[in-house]
C-alpha atoms as a PDB file:
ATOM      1  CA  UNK A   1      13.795  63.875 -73.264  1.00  0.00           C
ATOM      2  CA  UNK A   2      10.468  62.735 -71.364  1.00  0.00           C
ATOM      3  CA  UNK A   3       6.480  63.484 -71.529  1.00  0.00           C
ATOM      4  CA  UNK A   4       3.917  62.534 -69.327  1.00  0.00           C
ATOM      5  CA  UNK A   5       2.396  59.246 -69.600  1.00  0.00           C
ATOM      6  CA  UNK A   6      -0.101  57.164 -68.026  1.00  0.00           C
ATOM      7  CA  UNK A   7       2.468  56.412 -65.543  1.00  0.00           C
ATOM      8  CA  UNK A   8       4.385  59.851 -65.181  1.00  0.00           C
ATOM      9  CA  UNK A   9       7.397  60.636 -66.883  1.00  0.00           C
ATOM     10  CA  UNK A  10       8.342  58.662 -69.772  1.00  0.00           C
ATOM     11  CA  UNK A  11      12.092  58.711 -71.446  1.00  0.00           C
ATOM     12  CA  UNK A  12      11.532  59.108 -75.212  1.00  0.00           C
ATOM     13  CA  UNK A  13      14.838  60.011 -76.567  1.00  0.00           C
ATOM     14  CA  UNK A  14      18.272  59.368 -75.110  1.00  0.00           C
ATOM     15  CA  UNK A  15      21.196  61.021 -76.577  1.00  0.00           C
ATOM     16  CA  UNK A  16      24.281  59.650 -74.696  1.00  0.00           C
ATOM     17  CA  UNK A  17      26.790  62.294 -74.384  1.00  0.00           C
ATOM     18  CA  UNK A  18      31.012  62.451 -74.358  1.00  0.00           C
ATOM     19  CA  UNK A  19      31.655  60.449 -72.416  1.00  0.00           C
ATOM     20  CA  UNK A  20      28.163  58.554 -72.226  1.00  0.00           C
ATOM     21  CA  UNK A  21      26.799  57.484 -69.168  1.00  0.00           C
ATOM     22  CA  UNK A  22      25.856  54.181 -69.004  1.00  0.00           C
ATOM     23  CA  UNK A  23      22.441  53.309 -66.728  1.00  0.00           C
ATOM     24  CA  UNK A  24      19.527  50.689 -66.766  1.00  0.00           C
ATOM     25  CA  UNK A  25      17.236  53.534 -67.612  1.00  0.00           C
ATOM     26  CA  UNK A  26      16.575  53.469 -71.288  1.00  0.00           C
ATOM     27  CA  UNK A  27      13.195  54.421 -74.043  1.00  0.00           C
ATOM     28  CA  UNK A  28      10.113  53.574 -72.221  1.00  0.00           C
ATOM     29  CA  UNK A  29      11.503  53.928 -68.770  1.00  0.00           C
ATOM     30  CA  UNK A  30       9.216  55.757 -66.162  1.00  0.00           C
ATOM     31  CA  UNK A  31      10.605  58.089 -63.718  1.00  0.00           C
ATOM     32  CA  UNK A  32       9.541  58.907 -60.534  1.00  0.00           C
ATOM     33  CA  UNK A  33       7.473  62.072 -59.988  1.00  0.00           C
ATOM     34  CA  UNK A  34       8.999  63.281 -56.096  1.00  0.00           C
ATOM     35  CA  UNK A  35      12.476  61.276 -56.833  1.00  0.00           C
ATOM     36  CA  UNK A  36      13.976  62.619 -60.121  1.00  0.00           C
ATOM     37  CA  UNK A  37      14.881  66.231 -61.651  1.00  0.00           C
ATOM     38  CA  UNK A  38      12.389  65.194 -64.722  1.00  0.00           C
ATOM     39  CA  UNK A  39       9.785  64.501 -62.317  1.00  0.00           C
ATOM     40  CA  UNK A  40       9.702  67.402 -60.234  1.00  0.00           C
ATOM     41  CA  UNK A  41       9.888  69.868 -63.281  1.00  0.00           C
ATOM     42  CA  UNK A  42       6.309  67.957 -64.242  1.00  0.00           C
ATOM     43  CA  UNK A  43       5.367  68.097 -60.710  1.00  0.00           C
ATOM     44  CA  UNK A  44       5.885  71.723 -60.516  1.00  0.00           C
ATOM     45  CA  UNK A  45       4.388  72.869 -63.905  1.00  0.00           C
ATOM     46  CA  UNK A  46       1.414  70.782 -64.075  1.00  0.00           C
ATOM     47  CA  UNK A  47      -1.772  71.232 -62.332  1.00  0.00           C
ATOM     48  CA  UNK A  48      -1.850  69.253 -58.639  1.00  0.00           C
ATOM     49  CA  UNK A  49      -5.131  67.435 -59.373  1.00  0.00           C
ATOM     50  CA  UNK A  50      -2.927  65.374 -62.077  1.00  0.00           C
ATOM     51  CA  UNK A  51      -0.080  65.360 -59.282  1.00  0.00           C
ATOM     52  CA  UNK A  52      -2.554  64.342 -56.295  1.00  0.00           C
ATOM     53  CA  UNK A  53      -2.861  60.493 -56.642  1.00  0.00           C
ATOM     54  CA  UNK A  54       1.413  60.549 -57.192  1.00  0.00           C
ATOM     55  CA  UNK A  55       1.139  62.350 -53.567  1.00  0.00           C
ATOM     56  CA  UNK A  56      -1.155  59.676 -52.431  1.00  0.00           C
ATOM     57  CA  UNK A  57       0.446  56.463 -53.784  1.00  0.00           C
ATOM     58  CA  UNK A  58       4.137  57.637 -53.018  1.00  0.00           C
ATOM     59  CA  UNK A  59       2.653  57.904 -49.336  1.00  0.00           C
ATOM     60  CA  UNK A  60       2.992  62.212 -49.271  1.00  0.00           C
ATOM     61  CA  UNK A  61      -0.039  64.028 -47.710  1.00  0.00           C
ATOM     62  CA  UNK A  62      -2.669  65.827 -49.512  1.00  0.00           C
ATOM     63  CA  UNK A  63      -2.596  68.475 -51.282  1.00  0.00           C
ATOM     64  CA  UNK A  64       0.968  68.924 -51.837  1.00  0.00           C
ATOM     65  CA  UNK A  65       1.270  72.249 -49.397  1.00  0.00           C
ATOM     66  CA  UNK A  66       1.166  69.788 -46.857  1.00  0.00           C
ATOM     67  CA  UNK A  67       4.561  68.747 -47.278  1.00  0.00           C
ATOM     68  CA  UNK A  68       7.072  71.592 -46.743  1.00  0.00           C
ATOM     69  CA  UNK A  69       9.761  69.425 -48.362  1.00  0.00           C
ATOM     70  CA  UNK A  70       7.923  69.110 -51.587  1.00  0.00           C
ATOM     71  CA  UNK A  71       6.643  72.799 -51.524  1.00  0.00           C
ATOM     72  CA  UNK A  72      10.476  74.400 -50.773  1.00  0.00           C
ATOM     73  CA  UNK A  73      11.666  72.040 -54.037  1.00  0.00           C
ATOM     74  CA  UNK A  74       8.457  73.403 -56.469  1.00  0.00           C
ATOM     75  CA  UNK A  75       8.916  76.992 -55.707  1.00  0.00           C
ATOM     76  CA  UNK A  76      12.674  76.269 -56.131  1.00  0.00           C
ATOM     77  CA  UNK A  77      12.008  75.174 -59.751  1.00  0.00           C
ATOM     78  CA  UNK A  78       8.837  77.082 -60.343  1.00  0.00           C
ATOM     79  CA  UNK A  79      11.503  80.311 -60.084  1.00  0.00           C
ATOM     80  CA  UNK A  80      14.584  78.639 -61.378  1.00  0.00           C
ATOM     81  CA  UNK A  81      13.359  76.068 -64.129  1.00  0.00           C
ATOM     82  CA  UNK A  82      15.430  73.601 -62.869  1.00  0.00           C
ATOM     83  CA  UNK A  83      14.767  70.006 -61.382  1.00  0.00           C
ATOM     84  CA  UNK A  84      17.808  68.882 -59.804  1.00  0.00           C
ATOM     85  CA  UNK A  85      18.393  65.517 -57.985  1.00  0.00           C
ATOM     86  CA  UNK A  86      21.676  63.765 -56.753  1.00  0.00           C
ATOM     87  CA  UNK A  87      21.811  59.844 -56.372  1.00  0.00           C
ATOM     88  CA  UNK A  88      17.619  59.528 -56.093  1.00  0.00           C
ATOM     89  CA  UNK A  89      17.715  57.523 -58.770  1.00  0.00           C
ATOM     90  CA  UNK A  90      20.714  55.666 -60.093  1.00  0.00           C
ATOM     91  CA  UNK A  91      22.998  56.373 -57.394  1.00  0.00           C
ATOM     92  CA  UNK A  92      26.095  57.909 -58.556  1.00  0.00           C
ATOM     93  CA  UNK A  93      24.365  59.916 -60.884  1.00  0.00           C
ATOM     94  CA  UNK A  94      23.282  63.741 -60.590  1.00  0.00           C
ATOM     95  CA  UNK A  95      20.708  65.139 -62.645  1.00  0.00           C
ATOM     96  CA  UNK A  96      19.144  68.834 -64.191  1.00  0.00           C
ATOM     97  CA  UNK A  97      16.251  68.696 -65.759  1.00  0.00           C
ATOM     98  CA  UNK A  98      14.618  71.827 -67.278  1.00  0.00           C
ATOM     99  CA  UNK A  99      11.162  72.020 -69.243  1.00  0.00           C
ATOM    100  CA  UNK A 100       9.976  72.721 -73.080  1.00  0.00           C
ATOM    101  CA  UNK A 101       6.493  75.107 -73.103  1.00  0.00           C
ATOM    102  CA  UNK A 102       3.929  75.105 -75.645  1.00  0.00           C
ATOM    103  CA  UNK A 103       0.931  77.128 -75.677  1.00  0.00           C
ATOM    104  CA  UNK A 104      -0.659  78.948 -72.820  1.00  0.00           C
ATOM    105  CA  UNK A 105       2.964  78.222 -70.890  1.00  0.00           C
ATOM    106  CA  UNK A 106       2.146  74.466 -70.741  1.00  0.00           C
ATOM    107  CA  UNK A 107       4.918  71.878 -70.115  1.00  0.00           C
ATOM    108  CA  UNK A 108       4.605  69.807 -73.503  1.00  0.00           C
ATOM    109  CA  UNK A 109       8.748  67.892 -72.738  1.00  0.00           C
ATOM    110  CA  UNK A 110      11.900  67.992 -70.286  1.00  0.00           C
ATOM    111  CA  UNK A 111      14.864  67.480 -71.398  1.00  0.00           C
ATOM    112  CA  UNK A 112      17.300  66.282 -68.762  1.00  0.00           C
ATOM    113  CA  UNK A 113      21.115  66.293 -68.335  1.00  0.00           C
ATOM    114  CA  UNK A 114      23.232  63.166 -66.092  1.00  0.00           C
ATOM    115  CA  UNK A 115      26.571  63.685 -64.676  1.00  0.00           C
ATOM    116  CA  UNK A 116      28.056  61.123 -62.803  1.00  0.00           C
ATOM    117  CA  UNK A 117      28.165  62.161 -59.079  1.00  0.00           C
ATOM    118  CA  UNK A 118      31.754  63.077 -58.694  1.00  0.00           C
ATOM    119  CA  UNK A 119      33.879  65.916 -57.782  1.00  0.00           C
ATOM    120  CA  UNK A 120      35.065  65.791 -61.960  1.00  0.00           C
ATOM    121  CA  UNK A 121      31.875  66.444 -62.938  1.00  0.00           C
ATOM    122  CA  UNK A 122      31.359  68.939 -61.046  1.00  0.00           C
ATOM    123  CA  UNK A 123      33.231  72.239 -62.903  1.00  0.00           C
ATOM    124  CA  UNK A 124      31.349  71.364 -66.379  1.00  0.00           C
ATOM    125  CA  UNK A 125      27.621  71.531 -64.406  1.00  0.00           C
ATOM    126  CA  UNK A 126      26.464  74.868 -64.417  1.00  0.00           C
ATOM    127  CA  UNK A 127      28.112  75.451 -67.919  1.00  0.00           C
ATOM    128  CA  UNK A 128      25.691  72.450 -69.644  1.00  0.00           C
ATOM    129  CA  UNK A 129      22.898  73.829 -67.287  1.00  0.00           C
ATOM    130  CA  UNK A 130      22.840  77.137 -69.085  1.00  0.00           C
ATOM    131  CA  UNK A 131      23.164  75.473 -71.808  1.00  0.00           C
ATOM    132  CA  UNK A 132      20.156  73.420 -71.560  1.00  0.00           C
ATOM    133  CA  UNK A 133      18.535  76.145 -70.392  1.00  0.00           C
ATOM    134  CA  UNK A 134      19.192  78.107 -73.589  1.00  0.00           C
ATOM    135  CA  UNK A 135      17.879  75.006 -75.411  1.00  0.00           C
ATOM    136  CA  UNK A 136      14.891  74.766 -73.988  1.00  0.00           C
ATOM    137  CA  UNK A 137      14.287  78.008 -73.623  1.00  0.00           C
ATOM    138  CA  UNK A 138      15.188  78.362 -77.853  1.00  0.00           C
ATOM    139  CA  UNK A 139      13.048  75.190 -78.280  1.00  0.00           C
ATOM    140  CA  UNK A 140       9.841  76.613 -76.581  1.00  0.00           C
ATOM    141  CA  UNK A 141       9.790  79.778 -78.765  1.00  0.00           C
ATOM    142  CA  UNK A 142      10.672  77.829 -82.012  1.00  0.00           C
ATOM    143  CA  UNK A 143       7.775  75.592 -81.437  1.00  0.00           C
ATOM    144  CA  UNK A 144       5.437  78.810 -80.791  1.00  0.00           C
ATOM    145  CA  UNK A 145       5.809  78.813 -76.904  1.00  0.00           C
ATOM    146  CA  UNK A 146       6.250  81.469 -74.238  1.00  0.00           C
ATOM    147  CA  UNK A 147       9.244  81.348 -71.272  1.00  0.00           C
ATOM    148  CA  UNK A 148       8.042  82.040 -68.400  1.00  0.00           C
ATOM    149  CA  UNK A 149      11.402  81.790 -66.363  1.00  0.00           C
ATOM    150  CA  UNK A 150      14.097  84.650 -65.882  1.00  0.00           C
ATOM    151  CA  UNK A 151      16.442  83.999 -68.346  1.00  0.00           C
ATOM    152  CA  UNK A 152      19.423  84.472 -65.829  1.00  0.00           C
ATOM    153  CA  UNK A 153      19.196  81.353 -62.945  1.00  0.00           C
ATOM    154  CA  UNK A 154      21.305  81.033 -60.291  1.00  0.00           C
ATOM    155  CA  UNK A 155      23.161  76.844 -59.655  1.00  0.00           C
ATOM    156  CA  UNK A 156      20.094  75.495 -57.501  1.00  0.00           C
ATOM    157  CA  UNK A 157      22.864  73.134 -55.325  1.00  0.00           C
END
């Protein structure tokens, strides 16, 4: 689970799974904004102005339509939900991330999922990625939220 920080996004809660997956990331640790599934959900939802100087200092033009790489992956998750990412990070490790709304549709949280990058992994992915989604989608309107997203979405890989 991450919010925005100072920084960008910040891991606040880390629930290792069955079997856990072991990584240097840990509470505290900042993700990249363009580089990781968490990061491009926040990237996507909130307002470019905040996302401009990320653009800037990761060495991307300005404004973000500029790069066609960056605009294909936000209206990916702007119509999906999902940030997805594959070895960016920790290499070896895949990642969906999907977002928790408050009010007026704001992204308040994303809550992220890591599989390790192998074919194993692979048959259990789009089962826990509708299950997050459910999640977060049940988490937004417990916490007074609206979804925004179709509640059907299609593997983004």
């Amino acid at each position: 689970m991450c919010v925005w920080g100072p920084n960008g996004p910040v891991i606040i809660r880390w629930f290792h799974g069955k079997p856990p997956v072991y990584t240097i990331l840990t509470l505290g640790s900042v993700l990249p904004v363009f580089n990781s599934a968490t990061g491009r959900v926040f990237a996507s939802f909130l307002d470019e102005n905040l996302i401009e100087p990320y653009l800037k200092s990761d060495g991307w033009k300005t404004p973000l339509s500029k790069n066609a790489e960056l605009v294909e992956w936000k209206e990916n998750v702007l119509k999906t939900g999902i940030g997805s990412v594959s070895s960016t990070v920790v290499p070896g490790l895949q990642a969906r991330a999907l977002p928790i709304f408050g009010m007026q549709k704001s992204v308040i949280c994303v809550a992220t999922i890591l599989y390790p990058d192998a074919k194993a992994a692979h048959r259990h992915i789009e089962t826990h990625q509708m299950a997050l989604l459910d999640t977060c989608k049940q988490a937004t309107l417990d916490i007074g939220g609206q979804w925004p997203i179709a509640s059907h979405v299609p593997n983004p890989i």
